[in-house]
N, C-alpha and C. Protein backbone atom coordinates (compact mmCIF):
# COMPACT_ATOMS: atom_id res chain seq x y z
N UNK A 1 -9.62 17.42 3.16
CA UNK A 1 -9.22 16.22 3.87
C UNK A 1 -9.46 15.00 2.97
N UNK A 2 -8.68 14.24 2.53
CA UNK A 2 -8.78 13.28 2.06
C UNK A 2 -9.70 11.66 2.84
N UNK A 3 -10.24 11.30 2.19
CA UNK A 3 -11.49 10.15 2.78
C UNK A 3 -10.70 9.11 2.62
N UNK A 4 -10.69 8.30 4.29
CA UNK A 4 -10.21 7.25 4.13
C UNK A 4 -10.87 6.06 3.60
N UNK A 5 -9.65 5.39 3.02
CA UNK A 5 -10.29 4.43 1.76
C UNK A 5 -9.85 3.16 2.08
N UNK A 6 -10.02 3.02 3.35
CA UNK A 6 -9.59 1.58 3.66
C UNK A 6 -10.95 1.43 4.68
N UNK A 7 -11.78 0.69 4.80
CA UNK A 7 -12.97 0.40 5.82
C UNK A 7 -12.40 -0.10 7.13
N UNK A 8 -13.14 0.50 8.01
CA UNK A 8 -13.30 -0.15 9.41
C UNK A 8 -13.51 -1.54 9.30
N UNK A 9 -12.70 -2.73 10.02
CA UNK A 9 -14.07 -3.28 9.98
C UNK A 9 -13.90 -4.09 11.38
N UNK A 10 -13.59 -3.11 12.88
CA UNK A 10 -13.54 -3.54 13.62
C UNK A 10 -13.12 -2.52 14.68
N UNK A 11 -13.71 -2.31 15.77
CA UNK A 11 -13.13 -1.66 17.06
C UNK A 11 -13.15 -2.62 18.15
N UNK A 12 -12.17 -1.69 19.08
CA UNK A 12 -12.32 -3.13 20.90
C UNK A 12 -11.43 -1.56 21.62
N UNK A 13 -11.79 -2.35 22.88
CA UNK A 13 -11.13 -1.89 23.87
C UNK A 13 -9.35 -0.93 23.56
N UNK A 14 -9.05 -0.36 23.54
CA UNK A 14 -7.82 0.00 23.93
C UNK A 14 -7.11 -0.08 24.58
N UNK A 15 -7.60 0.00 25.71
CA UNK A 15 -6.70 -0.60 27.50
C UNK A 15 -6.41 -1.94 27.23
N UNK A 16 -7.52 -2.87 26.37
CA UNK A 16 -6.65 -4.29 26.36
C UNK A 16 -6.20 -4.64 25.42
N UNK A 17 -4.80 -5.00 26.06
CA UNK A 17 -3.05 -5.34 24.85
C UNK A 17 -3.07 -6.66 24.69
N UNK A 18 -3.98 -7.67 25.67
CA UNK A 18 -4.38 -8.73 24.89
C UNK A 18 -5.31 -9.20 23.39
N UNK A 19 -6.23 -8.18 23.44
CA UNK A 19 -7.01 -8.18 21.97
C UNK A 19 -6.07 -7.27 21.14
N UNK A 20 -5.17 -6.65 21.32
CA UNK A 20 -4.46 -5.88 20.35
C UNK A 20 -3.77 -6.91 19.34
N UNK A 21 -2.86 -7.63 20.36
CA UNK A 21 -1.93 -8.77 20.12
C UNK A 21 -2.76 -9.97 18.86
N UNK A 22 -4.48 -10.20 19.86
CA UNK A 22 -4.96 -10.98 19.18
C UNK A 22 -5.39 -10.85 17.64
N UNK A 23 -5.63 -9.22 17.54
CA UNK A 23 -6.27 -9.07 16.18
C UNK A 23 -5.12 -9.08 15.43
N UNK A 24 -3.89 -8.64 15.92
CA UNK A 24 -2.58 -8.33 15.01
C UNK A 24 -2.27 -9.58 14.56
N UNK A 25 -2.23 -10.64 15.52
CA UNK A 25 -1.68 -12.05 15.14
C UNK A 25 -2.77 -12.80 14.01
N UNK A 26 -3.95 -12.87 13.90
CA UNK A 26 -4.92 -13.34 13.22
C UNK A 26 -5.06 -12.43 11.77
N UNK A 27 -4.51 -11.41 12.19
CA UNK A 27 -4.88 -10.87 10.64
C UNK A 27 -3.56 -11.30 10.02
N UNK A 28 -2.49 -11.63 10.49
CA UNK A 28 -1.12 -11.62 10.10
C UNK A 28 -1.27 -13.30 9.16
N UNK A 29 -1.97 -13.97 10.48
CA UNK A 29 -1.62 -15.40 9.97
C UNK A 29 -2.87 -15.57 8.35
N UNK A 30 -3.47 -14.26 8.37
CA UNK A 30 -4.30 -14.37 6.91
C UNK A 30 -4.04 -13.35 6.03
N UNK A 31 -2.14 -13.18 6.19
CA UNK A 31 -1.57 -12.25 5.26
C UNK A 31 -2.61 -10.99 4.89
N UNK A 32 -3.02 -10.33 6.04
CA UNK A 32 -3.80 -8.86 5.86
C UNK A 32 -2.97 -8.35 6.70
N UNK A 33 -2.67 -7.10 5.68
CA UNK A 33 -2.01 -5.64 6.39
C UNK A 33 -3.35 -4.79 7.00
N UNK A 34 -3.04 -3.77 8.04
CA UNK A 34 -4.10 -3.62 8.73
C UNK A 34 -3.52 -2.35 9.83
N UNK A 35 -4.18 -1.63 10.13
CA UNK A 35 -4.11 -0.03 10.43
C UNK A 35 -4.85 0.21 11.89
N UNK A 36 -4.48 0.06 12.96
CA UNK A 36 -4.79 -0.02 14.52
C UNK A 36 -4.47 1.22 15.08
N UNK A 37 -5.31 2.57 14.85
CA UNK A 37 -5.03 3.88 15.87
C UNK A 37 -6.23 3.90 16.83
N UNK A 38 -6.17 4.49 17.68
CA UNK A 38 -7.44 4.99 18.60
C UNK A 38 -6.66 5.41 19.85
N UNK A 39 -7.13 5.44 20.95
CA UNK A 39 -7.04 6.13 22.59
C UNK A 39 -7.56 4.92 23.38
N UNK A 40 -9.17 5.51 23.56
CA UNK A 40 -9.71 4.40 24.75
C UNK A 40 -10.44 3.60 23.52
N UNK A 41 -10.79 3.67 22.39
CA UNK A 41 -11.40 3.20 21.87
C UNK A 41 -10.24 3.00 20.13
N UNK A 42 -10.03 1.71 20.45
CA UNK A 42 -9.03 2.13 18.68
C UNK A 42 -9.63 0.96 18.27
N UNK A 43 -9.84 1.40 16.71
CA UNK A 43 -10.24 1.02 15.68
C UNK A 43 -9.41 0.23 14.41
N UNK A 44 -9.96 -0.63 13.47
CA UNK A 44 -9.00 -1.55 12.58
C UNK A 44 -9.17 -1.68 11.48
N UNK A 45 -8.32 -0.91 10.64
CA UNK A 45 -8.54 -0.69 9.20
C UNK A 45 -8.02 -1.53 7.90
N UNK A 46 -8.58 -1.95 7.32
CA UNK A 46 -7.77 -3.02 6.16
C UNK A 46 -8.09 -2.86 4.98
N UNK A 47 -7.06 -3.12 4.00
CA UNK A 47 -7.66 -2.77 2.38
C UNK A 47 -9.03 -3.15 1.88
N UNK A 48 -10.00 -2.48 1.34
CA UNK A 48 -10.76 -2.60 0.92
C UNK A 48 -11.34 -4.26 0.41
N UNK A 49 -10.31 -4.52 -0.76
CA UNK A 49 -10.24 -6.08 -1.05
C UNK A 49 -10.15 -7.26 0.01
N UNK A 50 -9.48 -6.76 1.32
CA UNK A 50 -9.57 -7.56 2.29
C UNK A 50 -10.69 -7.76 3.48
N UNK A 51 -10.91 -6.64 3.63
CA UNK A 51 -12.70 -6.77 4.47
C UNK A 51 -12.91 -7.71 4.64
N UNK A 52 -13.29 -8.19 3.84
CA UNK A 52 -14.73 -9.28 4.46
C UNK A 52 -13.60 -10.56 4.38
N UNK A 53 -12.51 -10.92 4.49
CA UNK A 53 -12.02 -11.98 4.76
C UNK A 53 -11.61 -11.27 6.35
N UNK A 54 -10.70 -10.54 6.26
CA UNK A 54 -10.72 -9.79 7.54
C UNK A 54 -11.55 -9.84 8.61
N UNK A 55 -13.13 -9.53 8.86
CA UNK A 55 -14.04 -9.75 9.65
C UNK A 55 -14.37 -11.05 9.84
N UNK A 56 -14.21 -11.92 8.99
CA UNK A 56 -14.48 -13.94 8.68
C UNK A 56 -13.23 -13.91 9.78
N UNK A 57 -12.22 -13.89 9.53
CA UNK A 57 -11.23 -14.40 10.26
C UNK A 57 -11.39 -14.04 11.56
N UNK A 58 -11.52 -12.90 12.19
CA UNK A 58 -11.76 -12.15 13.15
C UNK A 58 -12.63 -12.47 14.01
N UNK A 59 -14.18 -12.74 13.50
CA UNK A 59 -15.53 -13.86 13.94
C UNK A 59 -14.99 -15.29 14.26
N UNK A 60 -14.55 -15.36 13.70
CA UNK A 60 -13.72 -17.12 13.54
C UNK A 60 -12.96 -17.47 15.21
N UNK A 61 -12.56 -16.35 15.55
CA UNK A 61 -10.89 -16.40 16.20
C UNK A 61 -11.31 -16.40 17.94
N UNK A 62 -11.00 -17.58 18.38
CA UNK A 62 -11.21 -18.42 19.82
C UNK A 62 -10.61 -17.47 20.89
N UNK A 63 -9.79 -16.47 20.57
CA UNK A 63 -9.24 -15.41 21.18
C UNK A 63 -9.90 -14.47 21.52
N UNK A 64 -10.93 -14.15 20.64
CA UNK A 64 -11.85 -12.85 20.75
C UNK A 64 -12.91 -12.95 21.63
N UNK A 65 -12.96 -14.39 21.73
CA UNK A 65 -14.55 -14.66 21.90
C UNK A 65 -14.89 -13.94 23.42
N UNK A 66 -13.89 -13.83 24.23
CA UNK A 66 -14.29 -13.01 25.57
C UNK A 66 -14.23 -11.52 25.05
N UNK A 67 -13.52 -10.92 24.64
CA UNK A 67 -13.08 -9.74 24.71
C UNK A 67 -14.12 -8.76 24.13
N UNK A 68 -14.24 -7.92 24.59
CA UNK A 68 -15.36 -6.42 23.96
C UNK A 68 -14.67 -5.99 23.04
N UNK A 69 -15.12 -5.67 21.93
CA UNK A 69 -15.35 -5.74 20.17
C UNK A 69 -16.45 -5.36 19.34
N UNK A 70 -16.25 -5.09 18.34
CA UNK A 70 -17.62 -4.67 17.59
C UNK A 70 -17.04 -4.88 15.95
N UNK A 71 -17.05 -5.89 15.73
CA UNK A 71 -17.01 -6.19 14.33
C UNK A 71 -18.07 -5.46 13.33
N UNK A 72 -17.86 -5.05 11.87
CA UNK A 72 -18.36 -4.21 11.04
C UNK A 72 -18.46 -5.18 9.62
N UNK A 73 -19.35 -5.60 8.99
CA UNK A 73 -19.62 -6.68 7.85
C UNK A 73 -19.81 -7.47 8.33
């Protein structure tokens, strides 16, 4: 099995399509590509080089601030 080589650096809820929307739009507006699978629990993957701007932006973002999340860095 090949090891994924892009870091987590974020899970939330699955049932909510409002934090989906939110992380998609915030990583977009900081030109990061970014990898969203899971079920009840999906997870958010981004190039290595992008991480830690990724999680900055993410902490940053007035959208999140209600929503259940677990940022990683």
């Amino acid at each position: 099995m090949k090891e994924n080589t892009e870091p987590f650096v974020a899970v939330f809820d699955g049932a909510d399509r409002e934090i989906l929307s939110a992380i998609e739009s915030v990583l977009a507006r900081e030109n990061i590509i970014c990898t969203i699978e899971g079920s009840t629990v999906y997870s958010v993957a981004v190039p290595r080089k992008d991480a830690k701007r990724a999680v900055d932006a993410l902490r940053d973002s007035e959208k999140l601030k209600d929503k259940w999340h677990k940022l990683f860095g």
